[in-house]
PDB file of N, CA and C in Angstrom:
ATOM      1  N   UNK A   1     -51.188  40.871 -20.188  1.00  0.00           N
ATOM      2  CA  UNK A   1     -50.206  39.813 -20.322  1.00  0.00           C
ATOM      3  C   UNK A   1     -48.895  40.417 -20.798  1.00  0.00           C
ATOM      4  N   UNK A   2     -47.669  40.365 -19.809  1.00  0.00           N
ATOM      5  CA  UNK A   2     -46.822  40.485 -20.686  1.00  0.00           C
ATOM      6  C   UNK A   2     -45.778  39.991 -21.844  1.00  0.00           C
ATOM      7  N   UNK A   3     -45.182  40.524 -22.552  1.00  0.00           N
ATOM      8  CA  UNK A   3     -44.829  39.465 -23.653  1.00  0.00           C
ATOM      9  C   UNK A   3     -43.551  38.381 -23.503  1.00  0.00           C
ATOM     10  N   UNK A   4     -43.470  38.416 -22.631  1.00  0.00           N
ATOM     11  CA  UNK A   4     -42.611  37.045 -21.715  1.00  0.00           C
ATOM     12  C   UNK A   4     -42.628  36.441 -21.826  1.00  0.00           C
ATOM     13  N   UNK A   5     -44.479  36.227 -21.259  1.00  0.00           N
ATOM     14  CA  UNK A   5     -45.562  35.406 -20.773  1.00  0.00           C
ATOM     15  C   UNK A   5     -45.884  34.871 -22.018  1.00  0.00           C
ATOM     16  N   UNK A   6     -46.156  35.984 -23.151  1.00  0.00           N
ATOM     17  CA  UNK A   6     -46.355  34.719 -24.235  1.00  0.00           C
ATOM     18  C   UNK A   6     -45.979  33.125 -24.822  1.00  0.00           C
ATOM     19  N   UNK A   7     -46.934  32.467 -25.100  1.00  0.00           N
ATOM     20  CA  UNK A   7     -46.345  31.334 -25.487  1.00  0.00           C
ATOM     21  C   UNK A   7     -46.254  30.881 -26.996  1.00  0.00           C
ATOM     22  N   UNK A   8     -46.589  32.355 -27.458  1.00  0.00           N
ATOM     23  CA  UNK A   8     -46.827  31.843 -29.692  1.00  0.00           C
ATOM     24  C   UNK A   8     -45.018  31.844 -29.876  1.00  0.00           C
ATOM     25  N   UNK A   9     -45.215  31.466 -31.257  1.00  0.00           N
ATOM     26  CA  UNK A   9     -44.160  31.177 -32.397  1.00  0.00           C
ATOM     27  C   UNK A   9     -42.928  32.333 -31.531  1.00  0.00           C
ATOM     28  N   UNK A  10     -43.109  33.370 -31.593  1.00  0.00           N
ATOM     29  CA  UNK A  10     -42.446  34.478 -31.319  1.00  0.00           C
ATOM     30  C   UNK A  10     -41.755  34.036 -30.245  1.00  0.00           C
ATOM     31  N   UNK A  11     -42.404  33.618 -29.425  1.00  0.00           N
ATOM     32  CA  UNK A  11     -41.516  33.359 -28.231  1.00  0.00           C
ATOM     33  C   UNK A  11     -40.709  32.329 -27.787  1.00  0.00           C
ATOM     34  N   UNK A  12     -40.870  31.512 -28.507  1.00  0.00           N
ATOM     35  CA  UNK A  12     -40.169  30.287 -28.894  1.00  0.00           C
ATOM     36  C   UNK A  12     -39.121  30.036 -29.499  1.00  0.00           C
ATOM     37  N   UNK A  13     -39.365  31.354 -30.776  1.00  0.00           N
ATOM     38  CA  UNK A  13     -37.867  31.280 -31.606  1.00  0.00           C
ATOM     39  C   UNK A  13     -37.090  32.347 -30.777  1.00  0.00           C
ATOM     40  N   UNK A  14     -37.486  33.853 -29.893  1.00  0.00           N
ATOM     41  CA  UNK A  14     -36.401  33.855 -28.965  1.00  0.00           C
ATOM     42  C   UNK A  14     -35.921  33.329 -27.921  1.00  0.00           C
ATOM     43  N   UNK A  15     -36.517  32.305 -27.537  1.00  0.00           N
ATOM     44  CA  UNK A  15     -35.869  31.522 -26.221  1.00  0.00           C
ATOM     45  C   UNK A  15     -35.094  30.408 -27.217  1.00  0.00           C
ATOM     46  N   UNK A  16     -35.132  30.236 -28.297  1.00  0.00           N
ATOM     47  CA  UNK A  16     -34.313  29.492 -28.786  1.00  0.00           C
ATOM     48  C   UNK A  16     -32.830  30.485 -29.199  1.00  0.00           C
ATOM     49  N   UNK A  17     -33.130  31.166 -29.463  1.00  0.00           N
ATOM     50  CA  UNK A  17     -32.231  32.217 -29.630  1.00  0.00           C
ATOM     51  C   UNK A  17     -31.474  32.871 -28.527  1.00  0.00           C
ATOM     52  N   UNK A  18     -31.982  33.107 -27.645  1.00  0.00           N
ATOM     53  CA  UNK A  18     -31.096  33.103 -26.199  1.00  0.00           C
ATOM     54  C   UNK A  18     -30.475  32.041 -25.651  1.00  0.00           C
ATOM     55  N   UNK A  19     -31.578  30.863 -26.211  1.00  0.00           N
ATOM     56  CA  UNK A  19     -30.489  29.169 -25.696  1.00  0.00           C
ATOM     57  C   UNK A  19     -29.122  29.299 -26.288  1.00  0.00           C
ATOM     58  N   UNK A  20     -28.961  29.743 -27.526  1.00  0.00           N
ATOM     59  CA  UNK A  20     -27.914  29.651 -28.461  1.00  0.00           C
ATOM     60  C   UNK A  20     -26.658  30.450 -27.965  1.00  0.00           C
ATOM     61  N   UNK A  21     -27.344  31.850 -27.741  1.00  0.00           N
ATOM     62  CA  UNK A  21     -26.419  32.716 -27.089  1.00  0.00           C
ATOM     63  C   UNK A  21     -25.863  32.512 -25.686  1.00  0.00           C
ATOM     64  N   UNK A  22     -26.637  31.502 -24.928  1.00  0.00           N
ATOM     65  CA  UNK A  22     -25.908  31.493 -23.429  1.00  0.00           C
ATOM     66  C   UNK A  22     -25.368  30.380 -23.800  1.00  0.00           C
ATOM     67  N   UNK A  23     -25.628  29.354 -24.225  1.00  0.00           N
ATOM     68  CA  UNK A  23     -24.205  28.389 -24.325  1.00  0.00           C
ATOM     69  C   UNK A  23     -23.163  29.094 -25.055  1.00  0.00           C
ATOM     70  N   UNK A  24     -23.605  29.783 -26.243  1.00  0.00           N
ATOM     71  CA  UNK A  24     -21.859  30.108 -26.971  1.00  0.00           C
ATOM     72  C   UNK A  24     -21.465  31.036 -25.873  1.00  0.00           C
ATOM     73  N   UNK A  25     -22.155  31.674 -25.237  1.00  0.00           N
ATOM     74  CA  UNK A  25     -21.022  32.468 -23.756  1.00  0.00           C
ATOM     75  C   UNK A  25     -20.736  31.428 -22.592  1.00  0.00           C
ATOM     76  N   UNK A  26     -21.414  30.476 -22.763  1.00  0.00           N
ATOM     77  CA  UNK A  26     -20.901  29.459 -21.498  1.00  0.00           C
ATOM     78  C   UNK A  26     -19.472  28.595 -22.089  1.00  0.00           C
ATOM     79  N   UNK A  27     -19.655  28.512 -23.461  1.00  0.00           N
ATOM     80  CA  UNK A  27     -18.348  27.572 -24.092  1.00  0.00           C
ATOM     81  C   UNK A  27     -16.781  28.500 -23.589  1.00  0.00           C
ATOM     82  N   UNK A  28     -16.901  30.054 -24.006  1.00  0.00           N
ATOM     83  CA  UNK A  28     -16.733  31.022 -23.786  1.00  0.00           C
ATOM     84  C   UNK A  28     -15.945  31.451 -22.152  1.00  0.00           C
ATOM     85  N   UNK A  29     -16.900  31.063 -21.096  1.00  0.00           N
ATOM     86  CA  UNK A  29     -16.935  31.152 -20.003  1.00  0.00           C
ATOM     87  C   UNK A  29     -16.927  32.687 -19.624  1.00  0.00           C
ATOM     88  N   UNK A  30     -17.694  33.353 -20.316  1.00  0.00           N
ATOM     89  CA  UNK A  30     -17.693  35.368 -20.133  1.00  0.00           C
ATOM     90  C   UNK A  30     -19.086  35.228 -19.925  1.00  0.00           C
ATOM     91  N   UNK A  31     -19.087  35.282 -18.671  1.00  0.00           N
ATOM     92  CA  UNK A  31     -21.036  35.560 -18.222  1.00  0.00           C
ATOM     93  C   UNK A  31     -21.204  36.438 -16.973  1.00  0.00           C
ATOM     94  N   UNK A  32     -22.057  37.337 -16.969  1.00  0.00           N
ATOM     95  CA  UNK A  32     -22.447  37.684 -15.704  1.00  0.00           C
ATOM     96  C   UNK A  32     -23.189  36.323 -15.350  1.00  0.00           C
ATOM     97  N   UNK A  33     -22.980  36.700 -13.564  1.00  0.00           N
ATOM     98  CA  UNK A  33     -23.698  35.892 -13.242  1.00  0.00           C
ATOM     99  C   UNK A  33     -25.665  36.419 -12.810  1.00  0.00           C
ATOM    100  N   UNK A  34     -25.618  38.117 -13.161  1.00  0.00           N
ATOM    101  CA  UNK A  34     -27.104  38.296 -12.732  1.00  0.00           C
ATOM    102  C   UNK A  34     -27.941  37.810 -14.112  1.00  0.00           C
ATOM    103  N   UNK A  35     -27.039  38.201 -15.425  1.00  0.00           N
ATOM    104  CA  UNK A  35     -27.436  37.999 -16.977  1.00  0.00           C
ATOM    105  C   UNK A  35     -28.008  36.677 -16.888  1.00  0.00           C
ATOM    106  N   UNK A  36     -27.018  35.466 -16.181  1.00  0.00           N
ATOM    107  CA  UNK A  36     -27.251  34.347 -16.523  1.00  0.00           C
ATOM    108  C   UNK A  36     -28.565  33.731 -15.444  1.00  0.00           C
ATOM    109  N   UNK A  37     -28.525  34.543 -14.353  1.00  0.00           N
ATOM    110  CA  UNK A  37     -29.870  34.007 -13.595  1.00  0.00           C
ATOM    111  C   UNK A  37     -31.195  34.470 -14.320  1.00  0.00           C
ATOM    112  N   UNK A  38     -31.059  35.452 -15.201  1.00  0.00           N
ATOM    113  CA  UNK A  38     -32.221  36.570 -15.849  1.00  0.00           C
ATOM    114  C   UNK A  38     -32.394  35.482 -17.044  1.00  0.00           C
ATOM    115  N   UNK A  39     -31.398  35.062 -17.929  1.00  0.00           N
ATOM    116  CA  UNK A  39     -31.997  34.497 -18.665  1.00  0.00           C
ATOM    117  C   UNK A  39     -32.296  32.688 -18.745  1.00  0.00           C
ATOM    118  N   UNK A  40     -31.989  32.024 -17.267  1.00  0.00           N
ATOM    119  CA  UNK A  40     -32.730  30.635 -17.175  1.00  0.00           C
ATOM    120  C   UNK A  40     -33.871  30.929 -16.620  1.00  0.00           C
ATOM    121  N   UNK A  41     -34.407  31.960 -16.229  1.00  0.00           N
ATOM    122  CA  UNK A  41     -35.889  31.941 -16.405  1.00  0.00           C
ATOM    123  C   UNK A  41     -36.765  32.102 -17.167  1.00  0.00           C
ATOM    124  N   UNK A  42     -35.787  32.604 -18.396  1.00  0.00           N
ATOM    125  CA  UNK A  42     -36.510  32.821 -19.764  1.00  0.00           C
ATOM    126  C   UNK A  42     -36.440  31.706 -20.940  1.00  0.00           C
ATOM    127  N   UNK A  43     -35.247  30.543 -20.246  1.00  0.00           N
ATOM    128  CA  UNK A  43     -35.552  29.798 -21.897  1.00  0.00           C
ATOM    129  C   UNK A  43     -35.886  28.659 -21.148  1.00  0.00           C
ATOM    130  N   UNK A  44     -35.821  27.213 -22.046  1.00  0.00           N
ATOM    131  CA  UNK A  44     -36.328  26.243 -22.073  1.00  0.00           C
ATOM    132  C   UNK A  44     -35.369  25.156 -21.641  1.00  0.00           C
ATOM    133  N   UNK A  45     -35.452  24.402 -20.904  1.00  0.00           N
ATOM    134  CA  UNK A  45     -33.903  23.482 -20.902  1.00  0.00           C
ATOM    135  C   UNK A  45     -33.944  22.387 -21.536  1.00  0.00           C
ATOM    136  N   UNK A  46     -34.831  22.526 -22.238  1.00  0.00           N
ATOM    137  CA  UNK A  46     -34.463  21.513 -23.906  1.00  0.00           C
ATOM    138  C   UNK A  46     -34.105  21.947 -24.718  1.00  0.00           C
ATOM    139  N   UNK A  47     -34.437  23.346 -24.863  1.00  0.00           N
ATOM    140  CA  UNK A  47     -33.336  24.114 -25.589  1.00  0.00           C
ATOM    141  C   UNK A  47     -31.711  24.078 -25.858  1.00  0.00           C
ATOM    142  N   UNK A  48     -31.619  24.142 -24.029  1.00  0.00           N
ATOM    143  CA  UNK A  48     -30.194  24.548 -24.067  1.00  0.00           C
ATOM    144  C   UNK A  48     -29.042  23.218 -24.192  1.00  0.00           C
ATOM    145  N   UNK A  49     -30.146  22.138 -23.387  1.00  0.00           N
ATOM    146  CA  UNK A  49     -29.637  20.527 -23.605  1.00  0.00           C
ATOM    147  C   UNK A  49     -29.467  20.549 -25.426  1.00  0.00           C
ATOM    148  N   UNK A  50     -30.225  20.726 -26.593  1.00  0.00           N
ATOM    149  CA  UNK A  50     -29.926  20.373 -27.476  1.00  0.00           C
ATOM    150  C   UNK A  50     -28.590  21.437 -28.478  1.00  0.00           C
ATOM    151  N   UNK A  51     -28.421  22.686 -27.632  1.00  0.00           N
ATOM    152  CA  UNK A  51     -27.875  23.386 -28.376  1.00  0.00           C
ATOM    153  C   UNK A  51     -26.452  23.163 -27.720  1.00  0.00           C
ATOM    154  N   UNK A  52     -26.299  22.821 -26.439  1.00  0.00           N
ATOM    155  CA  UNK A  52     -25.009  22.505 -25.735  1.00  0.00           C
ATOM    156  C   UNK A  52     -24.645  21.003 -26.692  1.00  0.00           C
ATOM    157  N   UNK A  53     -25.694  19.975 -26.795  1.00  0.00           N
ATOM    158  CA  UNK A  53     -24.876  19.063 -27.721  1.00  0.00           C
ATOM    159  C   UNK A  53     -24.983  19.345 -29.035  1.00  0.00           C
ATOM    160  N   UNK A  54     -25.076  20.126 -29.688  1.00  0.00           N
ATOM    161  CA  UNK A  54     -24.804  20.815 -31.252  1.00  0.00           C
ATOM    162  C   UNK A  54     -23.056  20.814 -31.360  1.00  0.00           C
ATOM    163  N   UNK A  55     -23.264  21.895 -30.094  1.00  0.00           N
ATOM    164  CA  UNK A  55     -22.154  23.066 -29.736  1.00  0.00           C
ATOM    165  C   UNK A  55     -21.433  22.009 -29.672  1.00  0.00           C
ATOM    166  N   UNK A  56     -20.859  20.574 -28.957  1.00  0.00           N
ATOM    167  CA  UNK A  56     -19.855  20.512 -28.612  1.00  0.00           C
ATOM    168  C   UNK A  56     -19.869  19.617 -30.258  1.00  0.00           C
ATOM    169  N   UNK A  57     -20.560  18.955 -30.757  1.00  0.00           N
ATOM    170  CA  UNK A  57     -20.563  18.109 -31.889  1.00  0.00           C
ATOM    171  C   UNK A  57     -19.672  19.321 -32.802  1.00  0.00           C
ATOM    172  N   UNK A  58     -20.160  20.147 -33.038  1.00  0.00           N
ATOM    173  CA  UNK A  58     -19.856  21.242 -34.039  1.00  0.00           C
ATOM    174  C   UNK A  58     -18.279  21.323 -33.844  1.00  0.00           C
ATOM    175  N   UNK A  59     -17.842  21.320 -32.144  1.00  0.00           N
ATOM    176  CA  UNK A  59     -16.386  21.934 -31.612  1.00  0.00           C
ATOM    177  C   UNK A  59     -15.421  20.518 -32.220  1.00  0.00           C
ATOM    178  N   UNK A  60     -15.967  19.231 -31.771  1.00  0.00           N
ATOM    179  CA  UNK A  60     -15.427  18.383 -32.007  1.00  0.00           C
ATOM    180  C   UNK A  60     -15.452  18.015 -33.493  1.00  0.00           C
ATOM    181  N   UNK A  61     -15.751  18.220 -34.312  1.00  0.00           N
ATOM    182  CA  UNK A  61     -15.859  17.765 -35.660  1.00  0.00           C
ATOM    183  C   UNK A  61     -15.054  18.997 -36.205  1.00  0.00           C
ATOM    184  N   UNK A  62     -15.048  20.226 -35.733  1.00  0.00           N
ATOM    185  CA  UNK A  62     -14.228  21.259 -35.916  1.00  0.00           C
ATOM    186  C   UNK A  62     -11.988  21.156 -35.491  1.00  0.00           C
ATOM    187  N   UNK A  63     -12.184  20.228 -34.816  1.00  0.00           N
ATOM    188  CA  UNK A  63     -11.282  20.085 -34.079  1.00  0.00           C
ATOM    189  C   UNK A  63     -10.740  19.121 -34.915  1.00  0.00           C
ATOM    190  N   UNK A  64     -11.463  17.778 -35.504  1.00  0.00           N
ATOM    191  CA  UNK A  64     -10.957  16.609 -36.437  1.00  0.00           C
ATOM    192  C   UNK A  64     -10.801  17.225 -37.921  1.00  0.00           C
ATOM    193  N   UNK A  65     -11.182  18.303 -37.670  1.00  0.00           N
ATOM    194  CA  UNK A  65     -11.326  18.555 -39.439  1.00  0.00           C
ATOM    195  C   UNK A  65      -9.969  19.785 -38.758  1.00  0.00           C
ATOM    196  N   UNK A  66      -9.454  20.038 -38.295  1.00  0.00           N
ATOM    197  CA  UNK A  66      -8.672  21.181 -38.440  1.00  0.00           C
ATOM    198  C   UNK A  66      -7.301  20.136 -37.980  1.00  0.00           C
ATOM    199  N   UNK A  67      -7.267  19.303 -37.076  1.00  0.00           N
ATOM    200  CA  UNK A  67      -5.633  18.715 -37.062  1.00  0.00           C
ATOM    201  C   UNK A  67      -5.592  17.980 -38.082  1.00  0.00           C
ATOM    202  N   UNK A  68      -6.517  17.347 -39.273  1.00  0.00           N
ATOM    203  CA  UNK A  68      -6.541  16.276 -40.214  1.00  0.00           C
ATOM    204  C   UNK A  68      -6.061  17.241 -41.643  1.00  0.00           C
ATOM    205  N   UNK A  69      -6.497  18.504 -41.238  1.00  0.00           N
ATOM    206  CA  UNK A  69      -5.913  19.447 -42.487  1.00  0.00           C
ATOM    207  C   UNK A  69      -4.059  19.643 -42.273  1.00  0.00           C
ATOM    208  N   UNK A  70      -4.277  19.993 -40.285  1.00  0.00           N
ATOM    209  CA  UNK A  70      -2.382  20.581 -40.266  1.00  0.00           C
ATOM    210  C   UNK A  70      -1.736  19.265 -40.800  1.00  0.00           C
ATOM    211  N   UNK A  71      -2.261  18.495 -40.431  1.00  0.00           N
ATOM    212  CA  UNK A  71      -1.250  16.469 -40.127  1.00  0.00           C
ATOM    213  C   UNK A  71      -1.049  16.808 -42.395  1.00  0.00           C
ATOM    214  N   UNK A  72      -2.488  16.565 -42.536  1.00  0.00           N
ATOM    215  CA  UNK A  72      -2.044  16.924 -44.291  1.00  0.00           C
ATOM    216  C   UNK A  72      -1.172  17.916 -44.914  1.00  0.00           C
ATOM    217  N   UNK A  73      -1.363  18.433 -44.305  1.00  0.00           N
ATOM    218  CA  UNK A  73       0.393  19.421 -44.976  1.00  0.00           C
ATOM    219  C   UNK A  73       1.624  18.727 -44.326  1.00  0.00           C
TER     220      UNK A  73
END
């Protein structure tokens, strides 16, 4: 079996961990495109569905908290 193929703990927290990393390069827009075919066969797309809406929650709440600081000065 290779360890790909595994399905324990281990492999779960790196396909969560690659979910993380291909959206912050998709926000980004710097991707190969062979990288990015190599790694949607490796993660989960509930993964990447929940980390793409993190990502933009995070951007947007980042965005209200940074013109609400300039507008305050």
């Amino acid at each position: 079996m290779n360890k790909d193929d595994a399905k324990g703990p281990e492999h779960v927290g790196s396909s969560f961990l690659r979910s993380i990393q291909m959206v912050g390069w998709s926000f980004f827009g710097i991707r190969k495109g062979s990288e990015s075919q190599a790694d949607m066969a490796r993660v989960n797309p509930f993964h990447i569905i929940a980390v793409g809406i993190a990502g933009a929650v995070i951007f947007v709440v980042g965005l209200i908290v940074l013109v609400n600081w300039v507008v305050a000065k």
